[in-house]
Protein backbone atom coordinates (compact mmCIF):
# COMPACT_ATOMS: atom_id res chain seq x y z
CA UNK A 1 -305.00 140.61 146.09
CA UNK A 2 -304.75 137.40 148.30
CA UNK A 3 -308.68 136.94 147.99
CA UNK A 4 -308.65 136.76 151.84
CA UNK A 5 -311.79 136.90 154.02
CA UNK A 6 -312.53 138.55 157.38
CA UNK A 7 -311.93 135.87 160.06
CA UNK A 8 -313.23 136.55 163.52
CA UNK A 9 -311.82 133.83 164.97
CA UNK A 10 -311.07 133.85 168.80
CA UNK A 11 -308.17 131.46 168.26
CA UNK A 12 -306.21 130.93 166.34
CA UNK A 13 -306.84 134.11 164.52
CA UNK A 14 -305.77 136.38 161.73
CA UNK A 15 -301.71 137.51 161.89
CA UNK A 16 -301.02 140.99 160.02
CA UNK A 17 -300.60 140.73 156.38
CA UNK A 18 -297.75 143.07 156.16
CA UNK A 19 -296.07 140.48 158.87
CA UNK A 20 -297.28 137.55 156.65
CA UNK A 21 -295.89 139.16 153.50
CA UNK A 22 -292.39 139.82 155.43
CA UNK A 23 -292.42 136.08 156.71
CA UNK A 24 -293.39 134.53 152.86
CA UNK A 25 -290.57 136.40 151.37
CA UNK A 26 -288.18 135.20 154.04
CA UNK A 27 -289.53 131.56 153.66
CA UNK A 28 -287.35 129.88 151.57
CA UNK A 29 -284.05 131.47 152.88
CA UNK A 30 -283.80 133.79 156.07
CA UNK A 31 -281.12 136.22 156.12
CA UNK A 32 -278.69 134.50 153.69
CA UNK A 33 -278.83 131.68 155.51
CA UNK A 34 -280.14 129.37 153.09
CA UNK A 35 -282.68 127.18 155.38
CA UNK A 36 -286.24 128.32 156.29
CA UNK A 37 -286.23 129.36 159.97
CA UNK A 38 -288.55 126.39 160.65
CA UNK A 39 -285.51 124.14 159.54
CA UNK A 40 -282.77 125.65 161.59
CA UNK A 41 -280.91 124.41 164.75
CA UNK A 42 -282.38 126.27 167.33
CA UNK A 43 -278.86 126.61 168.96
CA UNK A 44 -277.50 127.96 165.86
CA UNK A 45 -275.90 132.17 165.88
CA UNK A 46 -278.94 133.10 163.15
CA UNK A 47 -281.55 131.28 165.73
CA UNK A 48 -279.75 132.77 168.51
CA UNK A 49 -280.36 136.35 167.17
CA UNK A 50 -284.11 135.72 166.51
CA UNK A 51 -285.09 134.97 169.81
CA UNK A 52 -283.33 137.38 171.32
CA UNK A 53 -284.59 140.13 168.87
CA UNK A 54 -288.22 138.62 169.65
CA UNK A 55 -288.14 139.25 173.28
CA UNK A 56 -286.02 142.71 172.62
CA UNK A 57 -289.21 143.64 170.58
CA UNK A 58 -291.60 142.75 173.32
CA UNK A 59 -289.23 144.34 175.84
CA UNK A 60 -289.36 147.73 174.05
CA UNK A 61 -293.16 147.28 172.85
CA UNK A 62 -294.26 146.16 176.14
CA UNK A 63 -292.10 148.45 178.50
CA UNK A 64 -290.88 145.04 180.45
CA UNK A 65 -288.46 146.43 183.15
CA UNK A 66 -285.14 144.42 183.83
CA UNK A 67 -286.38 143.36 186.92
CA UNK A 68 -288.91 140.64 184.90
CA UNK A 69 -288.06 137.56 182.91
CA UNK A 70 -289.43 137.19 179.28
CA UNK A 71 -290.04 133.15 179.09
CA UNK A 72 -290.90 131.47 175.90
CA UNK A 73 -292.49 128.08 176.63
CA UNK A 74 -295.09 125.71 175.43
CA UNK A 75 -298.07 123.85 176.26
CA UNK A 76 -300.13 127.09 175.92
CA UNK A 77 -302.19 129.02 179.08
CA UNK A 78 -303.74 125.79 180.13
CA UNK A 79 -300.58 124.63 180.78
CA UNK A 80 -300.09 127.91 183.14
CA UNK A 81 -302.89 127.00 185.12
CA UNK A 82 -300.86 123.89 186.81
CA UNK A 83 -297.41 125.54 186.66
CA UNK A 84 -298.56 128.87 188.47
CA UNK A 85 -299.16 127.44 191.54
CA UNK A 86 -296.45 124.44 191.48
CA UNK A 87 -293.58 127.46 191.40
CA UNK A 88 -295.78 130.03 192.91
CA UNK A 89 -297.21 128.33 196.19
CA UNK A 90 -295.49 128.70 199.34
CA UNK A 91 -297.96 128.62 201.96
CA UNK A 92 -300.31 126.62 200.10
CA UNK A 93 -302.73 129.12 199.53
CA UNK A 94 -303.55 131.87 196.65
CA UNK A 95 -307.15 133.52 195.82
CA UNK A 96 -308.56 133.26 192.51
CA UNK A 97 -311.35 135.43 191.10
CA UNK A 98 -313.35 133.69 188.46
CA UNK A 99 -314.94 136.03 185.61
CA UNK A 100 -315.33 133.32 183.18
CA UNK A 101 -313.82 129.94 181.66
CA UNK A 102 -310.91 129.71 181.89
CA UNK A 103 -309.87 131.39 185.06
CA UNK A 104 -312.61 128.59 186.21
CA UNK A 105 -310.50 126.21 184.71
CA UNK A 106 -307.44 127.67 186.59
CA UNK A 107 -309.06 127.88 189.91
CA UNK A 108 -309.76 124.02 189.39
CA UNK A 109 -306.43 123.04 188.87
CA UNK A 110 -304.97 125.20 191.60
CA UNK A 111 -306.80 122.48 193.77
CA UNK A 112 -304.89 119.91 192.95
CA UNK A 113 -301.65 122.21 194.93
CA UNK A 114 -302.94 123.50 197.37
CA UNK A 115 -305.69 125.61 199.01
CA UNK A 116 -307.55 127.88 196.21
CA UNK A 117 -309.50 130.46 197.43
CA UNK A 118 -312.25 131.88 195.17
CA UNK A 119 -312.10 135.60 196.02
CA UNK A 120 -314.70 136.13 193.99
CA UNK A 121 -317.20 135.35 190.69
CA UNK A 122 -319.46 136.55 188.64
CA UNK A 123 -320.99 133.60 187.66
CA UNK A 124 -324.60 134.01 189.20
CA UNK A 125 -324.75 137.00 186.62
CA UNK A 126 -323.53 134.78 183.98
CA UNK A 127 -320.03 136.16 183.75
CA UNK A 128 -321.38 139.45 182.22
CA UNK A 129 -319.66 141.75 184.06
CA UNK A 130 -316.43 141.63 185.95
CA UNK A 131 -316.98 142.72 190.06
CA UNK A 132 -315.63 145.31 191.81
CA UNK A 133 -312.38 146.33 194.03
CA UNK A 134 -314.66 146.01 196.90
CA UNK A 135 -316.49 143.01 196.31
CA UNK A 136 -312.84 140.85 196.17
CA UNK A 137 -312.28 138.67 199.35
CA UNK A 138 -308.80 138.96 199.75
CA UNK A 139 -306.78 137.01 201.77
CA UNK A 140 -303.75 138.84 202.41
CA UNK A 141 -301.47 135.97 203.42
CA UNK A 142 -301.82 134.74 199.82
CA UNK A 143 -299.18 133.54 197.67
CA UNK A 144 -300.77 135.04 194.77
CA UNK A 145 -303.85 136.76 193.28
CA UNK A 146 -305.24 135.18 190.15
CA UNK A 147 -307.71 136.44 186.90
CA UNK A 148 -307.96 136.70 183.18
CA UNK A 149 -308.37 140.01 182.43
CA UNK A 150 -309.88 139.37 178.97
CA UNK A 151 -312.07 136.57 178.86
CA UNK A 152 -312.26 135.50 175.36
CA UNK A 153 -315.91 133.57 176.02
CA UNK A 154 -318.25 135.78 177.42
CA UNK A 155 -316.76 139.19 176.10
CA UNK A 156 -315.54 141.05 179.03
CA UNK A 157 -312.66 142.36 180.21
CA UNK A 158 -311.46 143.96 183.59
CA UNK A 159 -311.50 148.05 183.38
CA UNK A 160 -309.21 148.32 186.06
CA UNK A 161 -305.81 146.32 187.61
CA UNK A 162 -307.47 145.21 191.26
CA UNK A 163 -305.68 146.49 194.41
CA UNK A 164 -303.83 142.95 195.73
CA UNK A 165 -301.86 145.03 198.14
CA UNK A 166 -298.47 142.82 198.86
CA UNK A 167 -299.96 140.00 197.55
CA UNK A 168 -298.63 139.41 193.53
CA UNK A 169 -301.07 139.53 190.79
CA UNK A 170 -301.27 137.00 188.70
CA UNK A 171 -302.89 137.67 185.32
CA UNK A 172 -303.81 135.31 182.28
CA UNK A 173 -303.45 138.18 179.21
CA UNK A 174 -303.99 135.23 176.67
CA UNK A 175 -306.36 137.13 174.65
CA UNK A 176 -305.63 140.90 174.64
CA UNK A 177 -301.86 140.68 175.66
CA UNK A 178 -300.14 143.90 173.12
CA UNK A 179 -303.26 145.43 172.30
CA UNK A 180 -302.85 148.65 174.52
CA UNK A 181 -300.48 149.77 176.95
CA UNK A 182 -300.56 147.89 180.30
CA UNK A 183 -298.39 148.82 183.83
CA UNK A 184 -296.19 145.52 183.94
CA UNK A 185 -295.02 146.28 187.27
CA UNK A 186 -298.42 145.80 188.31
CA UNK A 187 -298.08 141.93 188.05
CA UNK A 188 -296.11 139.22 189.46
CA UNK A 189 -296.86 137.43 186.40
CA UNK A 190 -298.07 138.06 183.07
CA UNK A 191 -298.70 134.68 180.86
CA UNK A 192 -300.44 134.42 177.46
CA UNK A 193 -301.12 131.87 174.47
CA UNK A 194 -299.75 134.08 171.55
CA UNK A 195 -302.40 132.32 169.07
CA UNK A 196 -304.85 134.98 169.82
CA UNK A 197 -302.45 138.88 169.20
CA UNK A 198 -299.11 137.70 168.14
CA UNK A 199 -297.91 134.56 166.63
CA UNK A 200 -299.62 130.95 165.62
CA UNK A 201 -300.27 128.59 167.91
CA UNK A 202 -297.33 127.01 169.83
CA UNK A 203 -296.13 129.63 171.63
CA UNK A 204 -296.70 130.56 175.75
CA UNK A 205 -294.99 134.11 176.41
CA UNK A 206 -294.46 134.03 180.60
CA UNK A 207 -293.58 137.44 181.90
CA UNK A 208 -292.08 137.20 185.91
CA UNK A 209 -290.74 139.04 188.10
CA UNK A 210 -287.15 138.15 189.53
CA UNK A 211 -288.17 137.58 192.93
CA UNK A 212 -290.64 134.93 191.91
CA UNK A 213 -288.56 132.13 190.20
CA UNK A 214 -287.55 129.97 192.84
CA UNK A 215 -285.33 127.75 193.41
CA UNK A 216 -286.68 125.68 196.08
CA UNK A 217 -289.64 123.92 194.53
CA UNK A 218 -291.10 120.97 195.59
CA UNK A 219 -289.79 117.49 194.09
CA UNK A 220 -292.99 116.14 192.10
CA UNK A 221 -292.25 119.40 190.21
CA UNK A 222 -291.67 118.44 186.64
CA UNK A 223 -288.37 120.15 185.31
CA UNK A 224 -290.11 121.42 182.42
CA UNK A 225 -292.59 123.07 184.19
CA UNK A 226 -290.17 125.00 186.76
CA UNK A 227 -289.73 128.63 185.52
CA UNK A 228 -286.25 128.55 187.39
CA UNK A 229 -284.82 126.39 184.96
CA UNK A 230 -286.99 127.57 181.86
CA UNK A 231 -284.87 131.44 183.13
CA UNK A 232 -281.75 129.90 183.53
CA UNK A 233 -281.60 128.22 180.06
CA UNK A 234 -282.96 131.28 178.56
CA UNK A 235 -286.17 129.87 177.30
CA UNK A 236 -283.84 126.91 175.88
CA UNK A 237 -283.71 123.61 177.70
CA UNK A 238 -285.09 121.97 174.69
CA UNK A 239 -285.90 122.83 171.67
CA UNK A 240 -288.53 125.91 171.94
CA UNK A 241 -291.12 126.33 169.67
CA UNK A 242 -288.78 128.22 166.50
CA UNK A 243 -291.23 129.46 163.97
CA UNK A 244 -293.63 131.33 166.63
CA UNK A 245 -290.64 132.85 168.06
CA UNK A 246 -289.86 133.91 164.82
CA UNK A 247 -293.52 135.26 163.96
CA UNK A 248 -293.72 137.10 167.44
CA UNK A 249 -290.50 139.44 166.42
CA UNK A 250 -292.15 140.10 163.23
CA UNK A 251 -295.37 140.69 165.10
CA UNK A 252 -293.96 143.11 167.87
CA UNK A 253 -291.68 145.02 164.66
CA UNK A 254 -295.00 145.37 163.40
CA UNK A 255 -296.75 146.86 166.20
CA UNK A 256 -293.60 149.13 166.54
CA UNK A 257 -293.34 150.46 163.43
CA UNK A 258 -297.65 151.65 163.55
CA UNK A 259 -296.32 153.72 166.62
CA UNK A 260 -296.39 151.29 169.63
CA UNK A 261 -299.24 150.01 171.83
CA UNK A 262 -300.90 153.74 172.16
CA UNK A 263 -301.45 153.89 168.41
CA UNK A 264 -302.68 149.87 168.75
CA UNK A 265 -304.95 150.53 170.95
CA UNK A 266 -306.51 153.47 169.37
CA UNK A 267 -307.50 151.44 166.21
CA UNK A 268 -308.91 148.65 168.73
CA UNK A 269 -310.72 151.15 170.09
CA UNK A 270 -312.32 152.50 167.04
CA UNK A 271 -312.92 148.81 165.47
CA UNK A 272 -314.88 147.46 169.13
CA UNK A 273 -316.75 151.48 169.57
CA UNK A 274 -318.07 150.77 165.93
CA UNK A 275 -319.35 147.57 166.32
CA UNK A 276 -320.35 148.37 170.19
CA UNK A 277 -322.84 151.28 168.48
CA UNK A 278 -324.09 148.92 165.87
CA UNK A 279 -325.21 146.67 168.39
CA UNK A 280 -326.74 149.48 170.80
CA UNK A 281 -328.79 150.68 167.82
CA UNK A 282 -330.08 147.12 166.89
CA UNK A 283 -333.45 145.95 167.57
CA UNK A 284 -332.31 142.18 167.05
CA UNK A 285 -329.37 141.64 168.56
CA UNK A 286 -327.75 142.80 172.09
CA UNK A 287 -324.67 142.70 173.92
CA UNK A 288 -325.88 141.23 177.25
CA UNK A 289 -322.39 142.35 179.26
CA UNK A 290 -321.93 145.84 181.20
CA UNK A 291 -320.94 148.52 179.22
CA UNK A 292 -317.97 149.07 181.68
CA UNK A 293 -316.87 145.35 181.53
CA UNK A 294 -316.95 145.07 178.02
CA UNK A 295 -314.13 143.40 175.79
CA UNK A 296 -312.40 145.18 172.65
CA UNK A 297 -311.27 142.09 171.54
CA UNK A 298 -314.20 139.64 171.86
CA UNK A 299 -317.63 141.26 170.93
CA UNK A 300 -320.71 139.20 171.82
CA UNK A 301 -324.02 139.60 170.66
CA UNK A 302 -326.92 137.44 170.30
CA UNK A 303 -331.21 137.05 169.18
CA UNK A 304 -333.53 136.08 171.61
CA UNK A 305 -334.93 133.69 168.47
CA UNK A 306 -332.40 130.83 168.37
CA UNK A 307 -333.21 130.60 164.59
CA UNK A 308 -332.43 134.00 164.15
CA UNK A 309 -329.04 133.25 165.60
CA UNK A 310 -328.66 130.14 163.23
CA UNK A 311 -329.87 131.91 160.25
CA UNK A 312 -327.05 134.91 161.00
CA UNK A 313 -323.90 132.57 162.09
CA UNK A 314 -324.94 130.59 158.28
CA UNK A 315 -325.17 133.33 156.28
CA UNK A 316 -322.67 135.09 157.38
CA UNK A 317 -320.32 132.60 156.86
CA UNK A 318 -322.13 132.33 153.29
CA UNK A 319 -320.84 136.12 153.17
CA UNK A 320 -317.32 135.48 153.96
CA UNK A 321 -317.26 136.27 157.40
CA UNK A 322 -315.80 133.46 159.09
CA UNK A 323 -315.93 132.12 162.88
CA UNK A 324 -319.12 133.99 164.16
CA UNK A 325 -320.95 131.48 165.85
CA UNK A 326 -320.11 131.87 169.78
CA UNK A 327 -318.87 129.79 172.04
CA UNK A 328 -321.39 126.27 172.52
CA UNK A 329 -321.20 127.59 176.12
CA UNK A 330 -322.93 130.73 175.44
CA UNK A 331 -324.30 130.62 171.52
CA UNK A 332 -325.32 133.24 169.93
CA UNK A 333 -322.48 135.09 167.83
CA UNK A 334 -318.74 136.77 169.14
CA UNK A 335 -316.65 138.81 166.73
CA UNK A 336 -313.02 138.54 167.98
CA UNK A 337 -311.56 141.44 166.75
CA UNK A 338 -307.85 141.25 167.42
CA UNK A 339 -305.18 143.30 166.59
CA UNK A 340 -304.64 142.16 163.26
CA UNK A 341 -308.39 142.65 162.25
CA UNK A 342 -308.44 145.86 159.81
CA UNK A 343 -310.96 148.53 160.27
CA UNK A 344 -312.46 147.28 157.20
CA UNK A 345 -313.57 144.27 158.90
CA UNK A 346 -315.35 145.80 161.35
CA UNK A 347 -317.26 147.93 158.93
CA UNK A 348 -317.81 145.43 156.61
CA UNK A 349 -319.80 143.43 159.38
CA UNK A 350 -321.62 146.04 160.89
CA UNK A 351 -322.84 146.60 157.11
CA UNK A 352 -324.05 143.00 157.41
CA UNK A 353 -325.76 142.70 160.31
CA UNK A 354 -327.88 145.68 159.37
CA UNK A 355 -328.46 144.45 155.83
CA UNK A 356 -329.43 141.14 157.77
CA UNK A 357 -331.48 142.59 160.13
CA UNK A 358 -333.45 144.58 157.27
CA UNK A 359 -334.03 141.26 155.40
CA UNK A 360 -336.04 139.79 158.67
């Protein structure tokens, strides 16, 4: 009825429509109030109560225990990747394992603090699978342990939480954060750009444990990027960003109303194990990663003819399939299939690509 079309974005990428329909009707006046939430003080009693029903939400969805913080910053993951060690480094030291772009990106700018340790890559193999417990180089005098346990580029994701010992994990869920159930007391910290699962862009959800906000940070530390003073202002210290907040309760309502993240990640399931087997029976394209590192949210697949690829990412978007063409890094074509992505996506574009490959 809204003559929308299947967007496979990786980011920023398709919300729920029943949470879209809930946030149009609501747009003009929220609750009685009469102002739009995107007009509202943010340190008025109505705001008050949405951001503290969006992380109650999370908290329930999520199963965050009391003992972690639910931040709600800015400046998205990238941001993360300077303020993780600034508050995290004590020693001067933490290990990161690189499995793709952007935890490359953070082991960079963990340079600039201190000693970063790469524990471990993948990128001989061209990031297409992630290694295993026994090929990490752990040092265990670490501050931390860094990855990105879904990495949104290459299409893989890690099948199993490593083994960091004492040593906290640190883990960049930017692109599969709420689509199953995951042990949060497996992880120091949890941080993720919502524009990917749950809200538009704007919004960077940081989940820490207590013992990790300090207090005693170095002084080139900017304020806003100490997660001591984000906690103690209660994600306020200036204006937050108000409409994402708002869209992230309606998001995690939304998730628990289907049943929670057991019934979410069943349908993700279903929507990457179609598309997975579409790909396995092609004779054009492939999924170059390991089938035990492979991503539910991010599905690559590519031609070895580069105008096959070309002819697929045009006509598809012809077809109303928007945001095929991979990443410039890797071509060929990635379906990010996110939570919000129906079924009928899925099955849709697996229709396509064989219709497409019996044209050739």
């Amino acid at each position: 009825m809204y003559n929308r079309i299947f967007n496979f974005s990786a980011g920023p990428s398709m919300l729920p429509v029943p949470v879209l329909e809930k946030a149009q009707a609501e747009m003009m006046n929220y609750e009685g109030s009469g102002m739009r939430v995107m007009e509202m003080s943010h340190r008025s009693p109505v705001y008050d109560a949405i951001i503290k029903g969006a992380e109650a939400a999370m908290r329930r969805v999520m199963n965050i225990p009391d003992n972690y913080r639910v931040l709600f910053l800015q400046g998205g993951a990238s941001l993360q990747f300077a303020m993780i060690p600034m508050n995290l480094m004590k020693t001067g030291k933490a290990d990161y394992i690189v499995t793709g772009q952007f935890s490359g990106k953070a082991y960079e700018e963990a340079q600039k603090y201190g000693q970063a340790n790469l524990a471990a890559t993948t990128k001989a193999e061209n990031f297409t699978r992630i290694p295993r417990q026994e090929e990490l180089k752990l040092d265990p005098e670490a501050d931390y342990v860094h990855i990105c346990f879904n990495n949104t580029i290459f299409g893989t994701k890690w099948d199993y939480i490593p083994d960091t010992g004492n040593v906290p994990l640190v883990a960049d869920l930017s692109s599969c954060i709420a689509s199953e159930p995951i042990d949060v007391t497996k992880f120091g910290v949890i941080y993720a750009g919502a524009q990917k699962n749950i809200a538009p862009a704007g919004l960077t959800i940081v989940i820490i444990r207590d013992d990790l906000i300090r207090t005693d940070l170095p002084a080139y530390v900017p304020t806003m990027c100490n997660y001591s003073i984000m906690a103690k202002n209660e994600s306020m210290y200036n204006t937050p960003p108000c409409y994402p907040i708002y869209m992230c309760k309606l998001v995690f309502e939304w998730i628990e109303s289907l049943g929670g993240l057991e019934v979410m990640a069943e349908m993700n399931r279903k929507k990457a194990d179609l598309l997975y087997q579409c790909l396995e029976e092609s004779k054009i394209f492939k999924n170059p990663n390991s089938p035990e590192s492979r991503s539910m949210m991010n599905v690559t697949f590519r031609a070895e003819d580069d105008a096959v690829n070309a002819k697929f990412a045009k006509e598809s978007a012809a077809a109303g399939f928007a945001n095929l063409k991979g990443h410039r890094s890797v071509g060929g074509m990635r379906a990010s299939i996110y939570n919000a992505m129906p079924y009928e996506g899925v099955e849709a574009l697996v229709k396509f690509i064989k219709e497409f490959e019996q044209g050739l």
